[in-house]
PDB file of N, CA and C in Angstrom:
ATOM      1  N   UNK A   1       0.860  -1.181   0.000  1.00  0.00           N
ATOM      2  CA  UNK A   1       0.000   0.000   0.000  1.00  0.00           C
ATOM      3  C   UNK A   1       0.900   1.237   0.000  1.00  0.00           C
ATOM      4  N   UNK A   2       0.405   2.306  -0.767  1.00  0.00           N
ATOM      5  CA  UNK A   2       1.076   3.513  -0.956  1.00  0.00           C
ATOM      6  C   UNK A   2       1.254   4.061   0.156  1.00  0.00           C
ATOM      7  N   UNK A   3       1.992   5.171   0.884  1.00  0.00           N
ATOM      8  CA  UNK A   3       1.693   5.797   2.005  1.00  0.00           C
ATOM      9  C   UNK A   3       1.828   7.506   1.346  1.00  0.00           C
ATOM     10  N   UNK A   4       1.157   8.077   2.297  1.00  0.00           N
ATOM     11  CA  UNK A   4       1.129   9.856   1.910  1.00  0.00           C
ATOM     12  C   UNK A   4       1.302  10.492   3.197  1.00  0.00           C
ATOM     13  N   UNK A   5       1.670  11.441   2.775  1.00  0.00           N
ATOM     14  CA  UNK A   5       2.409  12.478   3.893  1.00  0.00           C
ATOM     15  C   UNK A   5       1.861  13.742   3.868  1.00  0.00           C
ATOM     16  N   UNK A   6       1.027  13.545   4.643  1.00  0.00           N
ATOM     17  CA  UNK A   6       0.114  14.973   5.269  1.00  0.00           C
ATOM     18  C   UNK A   6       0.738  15.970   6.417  1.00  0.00           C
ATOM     19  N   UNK A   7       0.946  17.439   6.259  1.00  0.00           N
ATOM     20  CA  UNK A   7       1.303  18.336   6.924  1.00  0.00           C
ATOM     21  C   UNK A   7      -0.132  19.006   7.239  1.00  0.00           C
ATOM     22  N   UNK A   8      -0.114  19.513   8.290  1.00  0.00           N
ATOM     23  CA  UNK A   8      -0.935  20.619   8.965  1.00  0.00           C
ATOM     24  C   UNK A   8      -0.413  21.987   9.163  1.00  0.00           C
ATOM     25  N   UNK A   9      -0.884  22.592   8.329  1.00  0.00           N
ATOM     26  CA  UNK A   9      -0.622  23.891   8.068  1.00  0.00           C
ATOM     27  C   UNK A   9      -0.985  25.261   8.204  1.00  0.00           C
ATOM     28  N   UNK A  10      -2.279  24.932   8.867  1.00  0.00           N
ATOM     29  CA  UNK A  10      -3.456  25.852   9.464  1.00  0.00           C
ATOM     30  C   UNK A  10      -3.702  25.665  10.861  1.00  0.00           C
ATOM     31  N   UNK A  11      -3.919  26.070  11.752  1.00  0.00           N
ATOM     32  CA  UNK A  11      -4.593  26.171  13.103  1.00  0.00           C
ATOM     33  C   UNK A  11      -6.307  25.543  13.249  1.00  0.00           C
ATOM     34  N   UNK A  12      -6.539  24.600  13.907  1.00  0.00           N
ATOM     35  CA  UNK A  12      -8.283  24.147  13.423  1.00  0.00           C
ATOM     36  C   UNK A  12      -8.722  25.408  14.344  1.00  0.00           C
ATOM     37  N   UNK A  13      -7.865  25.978  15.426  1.00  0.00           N
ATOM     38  CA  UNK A  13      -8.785  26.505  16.531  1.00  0.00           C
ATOM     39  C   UNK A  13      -9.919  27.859  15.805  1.00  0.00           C
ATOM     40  N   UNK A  14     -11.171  28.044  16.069  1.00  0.00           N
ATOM     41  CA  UNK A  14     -12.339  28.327  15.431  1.00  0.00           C
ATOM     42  C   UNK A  14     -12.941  27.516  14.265  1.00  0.00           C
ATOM     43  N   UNK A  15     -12.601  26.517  13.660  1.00  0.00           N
ATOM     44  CA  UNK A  15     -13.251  26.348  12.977  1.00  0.00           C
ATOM     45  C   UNK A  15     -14.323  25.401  13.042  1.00  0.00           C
ATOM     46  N   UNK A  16     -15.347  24.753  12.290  1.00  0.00           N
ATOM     47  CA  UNK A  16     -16.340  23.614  12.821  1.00  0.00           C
ATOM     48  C   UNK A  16     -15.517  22.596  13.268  1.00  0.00           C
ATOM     49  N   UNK A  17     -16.507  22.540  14.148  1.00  0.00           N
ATOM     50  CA  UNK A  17     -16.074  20.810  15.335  1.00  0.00           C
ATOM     51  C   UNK A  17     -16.085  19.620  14.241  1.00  0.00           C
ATOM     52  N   UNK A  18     -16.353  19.405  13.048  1.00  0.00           N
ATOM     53  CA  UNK A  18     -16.657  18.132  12.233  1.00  0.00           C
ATOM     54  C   UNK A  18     -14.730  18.119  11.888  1.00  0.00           C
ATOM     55  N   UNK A  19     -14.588  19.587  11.533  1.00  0.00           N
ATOM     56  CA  UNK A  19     -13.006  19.567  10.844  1.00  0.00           C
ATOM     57  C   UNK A  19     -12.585  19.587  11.561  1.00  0.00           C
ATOM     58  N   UNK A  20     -12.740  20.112  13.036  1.00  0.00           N
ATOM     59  CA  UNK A  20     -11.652  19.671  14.201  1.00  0.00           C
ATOM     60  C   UNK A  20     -11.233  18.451  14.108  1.00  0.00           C
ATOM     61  N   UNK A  21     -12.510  17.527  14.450  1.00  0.00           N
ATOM     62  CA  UNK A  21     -12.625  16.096  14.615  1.00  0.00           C
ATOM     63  C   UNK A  21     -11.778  15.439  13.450  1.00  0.00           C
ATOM     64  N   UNK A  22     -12.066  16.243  12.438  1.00  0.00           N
ATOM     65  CA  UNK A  22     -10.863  15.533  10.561  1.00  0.00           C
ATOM     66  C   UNK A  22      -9.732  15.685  11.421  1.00  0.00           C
ATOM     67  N   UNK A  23      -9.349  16.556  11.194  1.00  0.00           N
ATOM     68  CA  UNK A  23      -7.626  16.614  12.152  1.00  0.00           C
ATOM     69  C   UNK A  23      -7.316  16.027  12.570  1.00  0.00           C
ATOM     70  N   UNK A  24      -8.458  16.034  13.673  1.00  0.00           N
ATOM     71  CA  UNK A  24      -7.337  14.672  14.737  1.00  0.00           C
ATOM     72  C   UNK A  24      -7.494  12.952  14.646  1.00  0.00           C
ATOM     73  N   UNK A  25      -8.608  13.118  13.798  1.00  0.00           N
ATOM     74  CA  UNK A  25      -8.914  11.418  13.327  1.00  0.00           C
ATOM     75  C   UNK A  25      -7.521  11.748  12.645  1.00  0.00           C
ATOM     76  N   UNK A  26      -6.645  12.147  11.431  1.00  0.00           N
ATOM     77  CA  UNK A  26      -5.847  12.153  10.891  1.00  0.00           C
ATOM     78  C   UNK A  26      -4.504  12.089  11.852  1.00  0.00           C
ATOM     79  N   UNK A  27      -4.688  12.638  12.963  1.00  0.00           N
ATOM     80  CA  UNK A  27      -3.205  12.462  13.779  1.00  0.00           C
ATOM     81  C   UNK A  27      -2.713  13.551  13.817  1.00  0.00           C
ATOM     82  N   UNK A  28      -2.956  14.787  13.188  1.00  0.00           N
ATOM     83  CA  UNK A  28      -2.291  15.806  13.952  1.00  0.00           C
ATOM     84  C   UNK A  28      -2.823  16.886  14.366  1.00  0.00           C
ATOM     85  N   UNK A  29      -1.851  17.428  15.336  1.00  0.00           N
ATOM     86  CA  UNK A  29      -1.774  18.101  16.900  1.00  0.00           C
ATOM     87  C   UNK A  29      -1.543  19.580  16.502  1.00  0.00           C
ATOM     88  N   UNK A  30      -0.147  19.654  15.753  1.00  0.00           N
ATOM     89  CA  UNK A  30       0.511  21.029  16.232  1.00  0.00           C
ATOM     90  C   UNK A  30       0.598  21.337  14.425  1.00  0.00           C
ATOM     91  N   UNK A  31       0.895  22.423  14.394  1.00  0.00           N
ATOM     92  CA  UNK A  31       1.201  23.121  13.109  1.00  0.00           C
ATOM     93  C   UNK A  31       2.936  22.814  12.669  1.00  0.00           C
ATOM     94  N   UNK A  32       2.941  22.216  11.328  1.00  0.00           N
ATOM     95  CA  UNK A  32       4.020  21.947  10.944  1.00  0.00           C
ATOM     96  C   UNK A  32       4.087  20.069  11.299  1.00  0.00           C
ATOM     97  N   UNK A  33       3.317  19.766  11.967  1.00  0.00           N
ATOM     98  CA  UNK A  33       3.654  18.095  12.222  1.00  0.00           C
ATOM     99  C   UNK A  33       2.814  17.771  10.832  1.00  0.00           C
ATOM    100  N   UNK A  34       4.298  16.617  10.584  1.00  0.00           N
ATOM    101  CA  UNK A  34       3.433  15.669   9.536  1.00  0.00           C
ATOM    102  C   UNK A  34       3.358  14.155  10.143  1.00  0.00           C
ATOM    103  N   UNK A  35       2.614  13.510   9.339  1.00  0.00           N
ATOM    104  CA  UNK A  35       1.619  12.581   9.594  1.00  0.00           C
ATOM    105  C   UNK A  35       1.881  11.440   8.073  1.00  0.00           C
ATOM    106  N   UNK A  36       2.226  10.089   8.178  1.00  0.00           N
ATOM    107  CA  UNK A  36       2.731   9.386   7.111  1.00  0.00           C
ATOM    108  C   UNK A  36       1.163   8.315   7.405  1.00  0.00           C
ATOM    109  N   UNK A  37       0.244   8.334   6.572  1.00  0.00           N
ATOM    110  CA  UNK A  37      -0.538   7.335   6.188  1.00  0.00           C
ATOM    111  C   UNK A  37      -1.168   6.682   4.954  1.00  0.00           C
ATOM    112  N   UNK A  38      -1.271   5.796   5.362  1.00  0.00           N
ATOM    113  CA  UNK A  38      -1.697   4.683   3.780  1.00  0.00           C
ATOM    114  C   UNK A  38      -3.102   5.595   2.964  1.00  0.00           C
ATOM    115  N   UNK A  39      -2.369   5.499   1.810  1.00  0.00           N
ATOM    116  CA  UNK A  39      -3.426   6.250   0.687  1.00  0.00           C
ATOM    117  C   UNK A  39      -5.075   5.661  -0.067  1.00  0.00           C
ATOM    118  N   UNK A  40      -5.307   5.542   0.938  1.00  0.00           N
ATOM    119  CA  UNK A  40      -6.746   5.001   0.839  1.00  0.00           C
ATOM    120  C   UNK A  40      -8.135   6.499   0.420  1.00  0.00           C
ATOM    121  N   UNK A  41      -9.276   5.847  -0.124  1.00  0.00           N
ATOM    122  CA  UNK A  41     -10.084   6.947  -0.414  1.00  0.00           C
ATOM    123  C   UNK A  41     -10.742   7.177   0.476  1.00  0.00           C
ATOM    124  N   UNK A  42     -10.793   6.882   2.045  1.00  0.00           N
ATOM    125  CA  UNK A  42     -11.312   7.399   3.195  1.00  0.00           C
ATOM    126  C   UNK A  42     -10.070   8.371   3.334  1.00  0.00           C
ATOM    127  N   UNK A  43      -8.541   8.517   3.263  1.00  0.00           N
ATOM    128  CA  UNK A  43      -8.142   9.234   3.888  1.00  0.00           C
ATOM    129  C   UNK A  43      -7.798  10.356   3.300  1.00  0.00           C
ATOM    130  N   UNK A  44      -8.307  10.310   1.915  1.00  0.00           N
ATOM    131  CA  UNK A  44      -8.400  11.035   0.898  1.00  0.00           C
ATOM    132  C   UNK A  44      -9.323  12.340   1.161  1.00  0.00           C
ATOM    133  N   UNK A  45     -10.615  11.703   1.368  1.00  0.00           N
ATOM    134  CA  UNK A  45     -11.749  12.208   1.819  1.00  0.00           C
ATOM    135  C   UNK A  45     -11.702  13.147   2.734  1.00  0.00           C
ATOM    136  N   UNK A  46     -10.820  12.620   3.716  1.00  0.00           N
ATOM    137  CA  UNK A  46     -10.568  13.369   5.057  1.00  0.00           C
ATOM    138  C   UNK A  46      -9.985  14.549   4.547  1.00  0.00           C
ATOM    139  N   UNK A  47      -8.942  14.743   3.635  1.00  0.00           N
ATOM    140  CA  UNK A  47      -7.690  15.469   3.643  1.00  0.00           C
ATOM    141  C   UNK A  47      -8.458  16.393   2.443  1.00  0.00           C
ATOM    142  N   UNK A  48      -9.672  15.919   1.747  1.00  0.00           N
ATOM    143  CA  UNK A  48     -10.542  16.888   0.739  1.00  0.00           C
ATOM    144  C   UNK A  48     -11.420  17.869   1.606  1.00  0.00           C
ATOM    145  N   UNK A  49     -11.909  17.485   2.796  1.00  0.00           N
ATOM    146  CA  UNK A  49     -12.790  17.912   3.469  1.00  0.00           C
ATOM    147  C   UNK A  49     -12.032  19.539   4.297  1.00  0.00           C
ATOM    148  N   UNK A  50     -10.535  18.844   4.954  1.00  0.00           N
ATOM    149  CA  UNK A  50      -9.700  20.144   4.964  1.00  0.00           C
ATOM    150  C   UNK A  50      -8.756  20.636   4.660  1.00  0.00           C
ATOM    151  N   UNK A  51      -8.832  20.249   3.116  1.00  0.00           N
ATOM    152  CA  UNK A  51      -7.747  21.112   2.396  1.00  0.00           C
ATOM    153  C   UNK A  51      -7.345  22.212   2.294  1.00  0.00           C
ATOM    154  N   UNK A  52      -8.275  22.892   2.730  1.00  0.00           N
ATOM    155  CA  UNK A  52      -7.252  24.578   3.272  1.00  0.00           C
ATOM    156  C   UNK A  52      -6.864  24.238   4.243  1.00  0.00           C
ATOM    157  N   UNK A  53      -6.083  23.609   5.710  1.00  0.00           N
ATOM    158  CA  UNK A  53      -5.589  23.215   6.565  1.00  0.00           C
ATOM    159  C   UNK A  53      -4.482  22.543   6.579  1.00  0.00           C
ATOM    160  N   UNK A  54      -4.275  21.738   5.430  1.00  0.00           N
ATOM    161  CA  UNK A  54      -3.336  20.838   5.441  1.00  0.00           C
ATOM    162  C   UNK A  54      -3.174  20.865   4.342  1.00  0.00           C
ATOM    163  N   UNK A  55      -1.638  20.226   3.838  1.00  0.00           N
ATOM    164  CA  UNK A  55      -0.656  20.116   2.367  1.00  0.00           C
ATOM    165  C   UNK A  55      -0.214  18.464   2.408  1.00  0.00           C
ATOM    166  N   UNK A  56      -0.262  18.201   1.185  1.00  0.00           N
ATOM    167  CA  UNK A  56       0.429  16.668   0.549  1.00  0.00           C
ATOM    168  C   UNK A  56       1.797  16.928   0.836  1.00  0.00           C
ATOM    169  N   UNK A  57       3.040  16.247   1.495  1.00  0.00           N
ATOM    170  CA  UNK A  57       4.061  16.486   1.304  1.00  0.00           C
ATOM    171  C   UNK A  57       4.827  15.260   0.631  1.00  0.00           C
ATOM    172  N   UNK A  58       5.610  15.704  -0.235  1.00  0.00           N
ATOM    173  CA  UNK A  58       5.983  14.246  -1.491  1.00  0.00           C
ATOM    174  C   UNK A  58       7.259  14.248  -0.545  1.00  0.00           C
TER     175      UNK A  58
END
């Protein structure tokens, strides 16, 4: 299985509790932590839902 590398790049604090909850189902905490997980279309989903928040890192 592929793996992808998600950065958090935005702050969730104010925004809806659903995208809070994306965040941290995804694993991250702090701004600038990345996060290495398998490229599946649930986690895809996740990372479509807050894509102004977070970046693909190759």
């Amino acid at each position: 299985m592929t793996m992808i590398k998600i950065k958090l790049v935005k702050s969730p604090i104010g925004k809806t509790e659903k995208h809070r909850r994306t965040i941290e189902a995804l694993g991250l905490r702090k701004i600038g932590q990345v996060v290495e997980k398998n490229d599946t279309p649930q986690i895809r989903g996740m990372i479509h839902q807050v894509d102004y928040m977070v970046e693909i890192v190759d």
